[in-house]
Protein backbone atom coordinates (compact mmCIF):
# COMPACT_ATOMS: atom_id res chain seq x y z
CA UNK A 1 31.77 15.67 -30.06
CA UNK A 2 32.46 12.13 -30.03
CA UNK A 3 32.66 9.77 -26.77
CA UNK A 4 36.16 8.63 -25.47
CA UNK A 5 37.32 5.82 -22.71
CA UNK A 6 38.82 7.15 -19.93
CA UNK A 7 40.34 4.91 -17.20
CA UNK A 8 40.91 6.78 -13.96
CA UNK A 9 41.76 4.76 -10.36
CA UNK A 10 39.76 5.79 -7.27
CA UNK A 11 39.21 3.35 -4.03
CA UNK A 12 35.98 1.81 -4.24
CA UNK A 13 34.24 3.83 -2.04
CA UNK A 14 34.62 7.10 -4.05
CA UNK A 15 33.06 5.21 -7.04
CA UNK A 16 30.48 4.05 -5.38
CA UNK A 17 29.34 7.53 -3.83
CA UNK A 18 30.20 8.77 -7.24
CA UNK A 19 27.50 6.09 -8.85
CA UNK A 20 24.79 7.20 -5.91
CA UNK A 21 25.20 11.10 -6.79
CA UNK A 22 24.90 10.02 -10.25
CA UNK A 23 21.63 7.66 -9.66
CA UNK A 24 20.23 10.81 -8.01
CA UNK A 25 20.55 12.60 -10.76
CA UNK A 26 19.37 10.43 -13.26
CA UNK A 27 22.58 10.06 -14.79
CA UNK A 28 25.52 7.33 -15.85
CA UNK A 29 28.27 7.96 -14.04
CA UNK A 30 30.47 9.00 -16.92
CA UNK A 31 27.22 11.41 -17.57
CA UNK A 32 27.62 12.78 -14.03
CA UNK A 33 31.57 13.31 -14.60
CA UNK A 34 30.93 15.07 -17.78
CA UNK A 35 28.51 17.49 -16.10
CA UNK A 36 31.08 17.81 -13.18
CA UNK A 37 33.98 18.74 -15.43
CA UNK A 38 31.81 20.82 -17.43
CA UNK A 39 30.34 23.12 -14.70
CA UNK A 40 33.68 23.73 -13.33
CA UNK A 41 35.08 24.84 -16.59
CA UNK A 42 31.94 26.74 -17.00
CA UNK A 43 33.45 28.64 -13.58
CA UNK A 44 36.72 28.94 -14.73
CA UNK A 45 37.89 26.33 -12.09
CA UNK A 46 39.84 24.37 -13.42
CA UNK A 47 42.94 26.72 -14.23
CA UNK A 48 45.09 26.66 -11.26
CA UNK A 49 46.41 23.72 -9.25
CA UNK A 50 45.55 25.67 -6.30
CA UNK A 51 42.23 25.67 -7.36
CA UNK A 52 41.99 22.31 -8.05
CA UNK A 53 43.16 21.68 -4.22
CA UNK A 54 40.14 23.65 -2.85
CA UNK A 55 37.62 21.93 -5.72
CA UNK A 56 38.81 18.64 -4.35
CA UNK A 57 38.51 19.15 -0.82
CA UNK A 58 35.30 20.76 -1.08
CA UNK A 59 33.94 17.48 -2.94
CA UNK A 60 35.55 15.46 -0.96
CA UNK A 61 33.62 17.32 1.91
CA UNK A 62 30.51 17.39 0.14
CA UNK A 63 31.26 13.88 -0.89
CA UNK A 64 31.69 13.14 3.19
CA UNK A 65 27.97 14.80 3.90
CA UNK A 66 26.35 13.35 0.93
CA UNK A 67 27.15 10.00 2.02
CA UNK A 68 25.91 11.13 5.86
CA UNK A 69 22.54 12.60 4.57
CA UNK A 70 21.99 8.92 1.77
CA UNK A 71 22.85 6.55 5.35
CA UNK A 72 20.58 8.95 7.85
CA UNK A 73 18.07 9.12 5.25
CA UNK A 74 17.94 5.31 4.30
CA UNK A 75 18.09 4.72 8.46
CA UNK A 76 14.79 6.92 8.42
CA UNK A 77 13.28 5.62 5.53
CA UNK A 78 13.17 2.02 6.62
CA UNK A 79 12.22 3.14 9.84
CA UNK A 80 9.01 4.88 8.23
CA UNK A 81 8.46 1.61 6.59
CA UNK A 82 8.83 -0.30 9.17
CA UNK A 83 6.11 1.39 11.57
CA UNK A 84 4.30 2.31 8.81
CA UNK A 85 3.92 -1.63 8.51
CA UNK A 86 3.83 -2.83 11.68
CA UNK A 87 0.78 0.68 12.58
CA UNK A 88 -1.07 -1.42 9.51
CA UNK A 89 -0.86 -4.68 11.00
CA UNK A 90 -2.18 -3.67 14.76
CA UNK A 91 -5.08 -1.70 12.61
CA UNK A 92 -5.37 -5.02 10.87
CA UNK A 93 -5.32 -7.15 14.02
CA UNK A 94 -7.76 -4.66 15.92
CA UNK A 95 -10.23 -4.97 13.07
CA UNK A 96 -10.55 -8.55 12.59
CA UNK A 97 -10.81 -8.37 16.68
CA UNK A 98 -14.11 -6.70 16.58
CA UNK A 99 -17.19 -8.18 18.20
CA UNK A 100 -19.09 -9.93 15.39
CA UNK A 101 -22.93 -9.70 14.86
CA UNK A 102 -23.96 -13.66 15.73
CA UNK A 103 -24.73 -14.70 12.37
CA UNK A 104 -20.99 -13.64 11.29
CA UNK A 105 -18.23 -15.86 11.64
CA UNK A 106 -14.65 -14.95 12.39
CA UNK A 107 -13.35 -16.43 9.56
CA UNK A 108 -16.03 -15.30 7.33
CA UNK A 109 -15.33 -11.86 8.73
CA UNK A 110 -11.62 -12.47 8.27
CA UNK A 111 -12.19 -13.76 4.52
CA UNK A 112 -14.07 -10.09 3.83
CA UNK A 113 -11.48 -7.57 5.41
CA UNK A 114 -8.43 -9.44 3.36
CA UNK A 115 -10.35 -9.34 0.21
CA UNK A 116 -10.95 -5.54 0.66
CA UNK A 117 -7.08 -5.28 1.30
CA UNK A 118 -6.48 -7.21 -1.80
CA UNK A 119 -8.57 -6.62 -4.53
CA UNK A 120 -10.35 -3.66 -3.43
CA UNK A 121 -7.00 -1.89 -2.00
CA UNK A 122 -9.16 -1.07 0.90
CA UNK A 123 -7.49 -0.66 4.39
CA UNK A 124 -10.62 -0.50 7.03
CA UNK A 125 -9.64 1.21 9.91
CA UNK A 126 -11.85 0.55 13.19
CA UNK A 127 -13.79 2.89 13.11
CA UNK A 128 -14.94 2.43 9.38
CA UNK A 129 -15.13 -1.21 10.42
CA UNK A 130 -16.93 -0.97 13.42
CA UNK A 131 -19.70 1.54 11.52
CA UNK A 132 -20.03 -0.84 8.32
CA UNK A 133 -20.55 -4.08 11.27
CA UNK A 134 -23.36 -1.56 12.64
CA UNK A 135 -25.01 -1.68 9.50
CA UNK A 136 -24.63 -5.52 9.03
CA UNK A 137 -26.00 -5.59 12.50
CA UNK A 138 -29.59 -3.84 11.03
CA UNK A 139 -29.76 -6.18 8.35
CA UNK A 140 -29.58 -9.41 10.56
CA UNK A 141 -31.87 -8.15 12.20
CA UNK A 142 -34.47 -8.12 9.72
CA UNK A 143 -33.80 -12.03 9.42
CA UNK A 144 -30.74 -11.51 7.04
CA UNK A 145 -27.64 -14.33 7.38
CA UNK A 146 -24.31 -12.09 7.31
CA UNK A 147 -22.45 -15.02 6.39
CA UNK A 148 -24.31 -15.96 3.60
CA UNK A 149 -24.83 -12.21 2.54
CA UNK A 150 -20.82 -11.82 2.77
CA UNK A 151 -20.03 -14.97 0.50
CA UNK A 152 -22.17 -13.90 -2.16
CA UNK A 153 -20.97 -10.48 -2.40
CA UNK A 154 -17.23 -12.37 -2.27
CA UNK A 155 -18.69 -13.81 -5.37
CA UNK A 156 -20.10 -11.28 -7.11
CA UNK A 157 -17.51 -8.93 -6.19
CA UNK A 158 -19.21 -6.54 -4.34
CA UNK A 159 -18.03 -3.53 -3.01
CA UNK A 160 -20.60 -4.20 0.17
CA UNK A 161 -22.76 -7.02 1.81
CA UNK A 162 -25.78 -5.38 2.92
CA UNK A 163 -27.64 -2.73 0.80
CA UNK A 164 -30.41 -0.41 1.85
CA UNK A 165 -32.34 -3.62 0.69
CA UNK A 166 -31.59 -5.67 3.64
CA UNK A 167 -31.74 -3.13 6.29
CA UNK A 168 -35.23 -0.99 5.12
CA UNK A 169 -37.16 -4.42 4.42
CA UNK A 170 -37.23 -7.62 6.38
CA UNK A 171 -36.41 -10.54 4.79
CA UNK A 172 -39.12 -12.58 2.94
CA UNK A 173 -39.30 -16.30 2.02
CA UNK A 174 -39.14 -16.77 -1.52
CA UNK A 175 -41.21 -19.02 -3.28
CA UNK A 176 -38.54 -21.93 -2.43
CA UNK A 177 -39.20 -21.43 1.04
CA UNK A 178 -42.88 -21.76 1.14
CA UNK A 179 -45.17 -24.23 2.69
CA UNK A 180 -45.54 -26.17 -0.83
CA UNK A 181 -47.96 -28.71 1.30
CA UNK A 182 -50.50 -25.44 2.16
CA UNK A 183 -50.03 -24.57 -1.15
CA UNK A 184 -51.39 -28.03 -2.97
CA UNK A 185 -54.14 -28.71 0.08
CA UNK A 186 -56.52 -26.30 -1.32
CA UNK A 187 -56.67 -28.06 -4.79
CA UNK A 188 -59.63 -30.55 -4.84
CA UNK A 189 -59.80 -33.12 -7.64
CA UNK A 190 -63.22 -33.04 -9.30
């Protein structure tokens, strides 16, 4: 069965509700038409004038409702969104509020919690934050600069700053950091 053109004059509002049903479905709108016609022939429907009165009141009704239910539940939808949005940004703004171990800097901090956001897809909450700044805590502690640790695992993109590394074992001076003028006072020149 081949495809025809059909011109047919509704107000623009009918098409438009027409094109929404038919989005919902998945369908062109000549699709959705097709499948409209064909159920009600599939019922026997379309028979009678009388019949036809009923069929287009009750779509006209349904029509009414459908259009109620798509504005309430685009009104609720953006309102989800919307607090949805704004409930991330306080989390956001309460995180990057946290008190910071001393050797952490705000915007060092700041610089860490977007890139988890970004590239990690990682939302902290406080509580997560507040637990992981714990742990940075233990490895300062054991002589450990956060902001250093935090721009090299920036870096290296690291899914953490401070392993079990920095927290079990202080920190040591590598052989940079030495006393090289201890080290060459021992020689003696024979």
């Amino acid at each position: 069965m081949g495809k025809v053109v059909v011109s047919i004059r509704i107000d623009s509002d009918s098409k438009e509700l027409w094109r929404r049903l038919a989005e919902k479905e998945g369908r062109s709108l000549g699709g959705y038409l097709d499948r409209v016609i064909a159920l009600m022939e599939a019922r026997d429907l379309l028979n009678d004038a009388s019949t036809m009165d009923v069929i287009a009141d009750r779509l006209v009704t349904i029509s009414n409702r459908l259009e109620e239910m798509i504005l309430q539940g685009s009104k609720k939808m953006v309102k989800v969104k919307e607090s949805k949005v704004q409930r991330g940004q306080e989390i956001l703004e309460q995180v990057l509020a946290l008190e910071l171990p001393s050797s952490l800097t705000p915007a060092v901090w700041q610089k860490w919690v977007i890139r988890l956001r970004v590239k990690r897809n990682n939302h902290l909450d406080v509580a997560t934050a507040t637990a992981m700044l714990e742990r940075w805590e233990l490895a300062q502690e054991n002589g450990y600069d956060l902001d250093e640790l935090v721009e090299l695992a920036i870096q290296r993109n690291n899914a953490d700053a401070v392993y079990e590394s920095h927290i079990d074992q202080p920190k040591r001076e590598g052989k940079r950091g030495g006393d090289h003028a201890s080290l060459f006072g021992e020689c003696v020149n024979a």
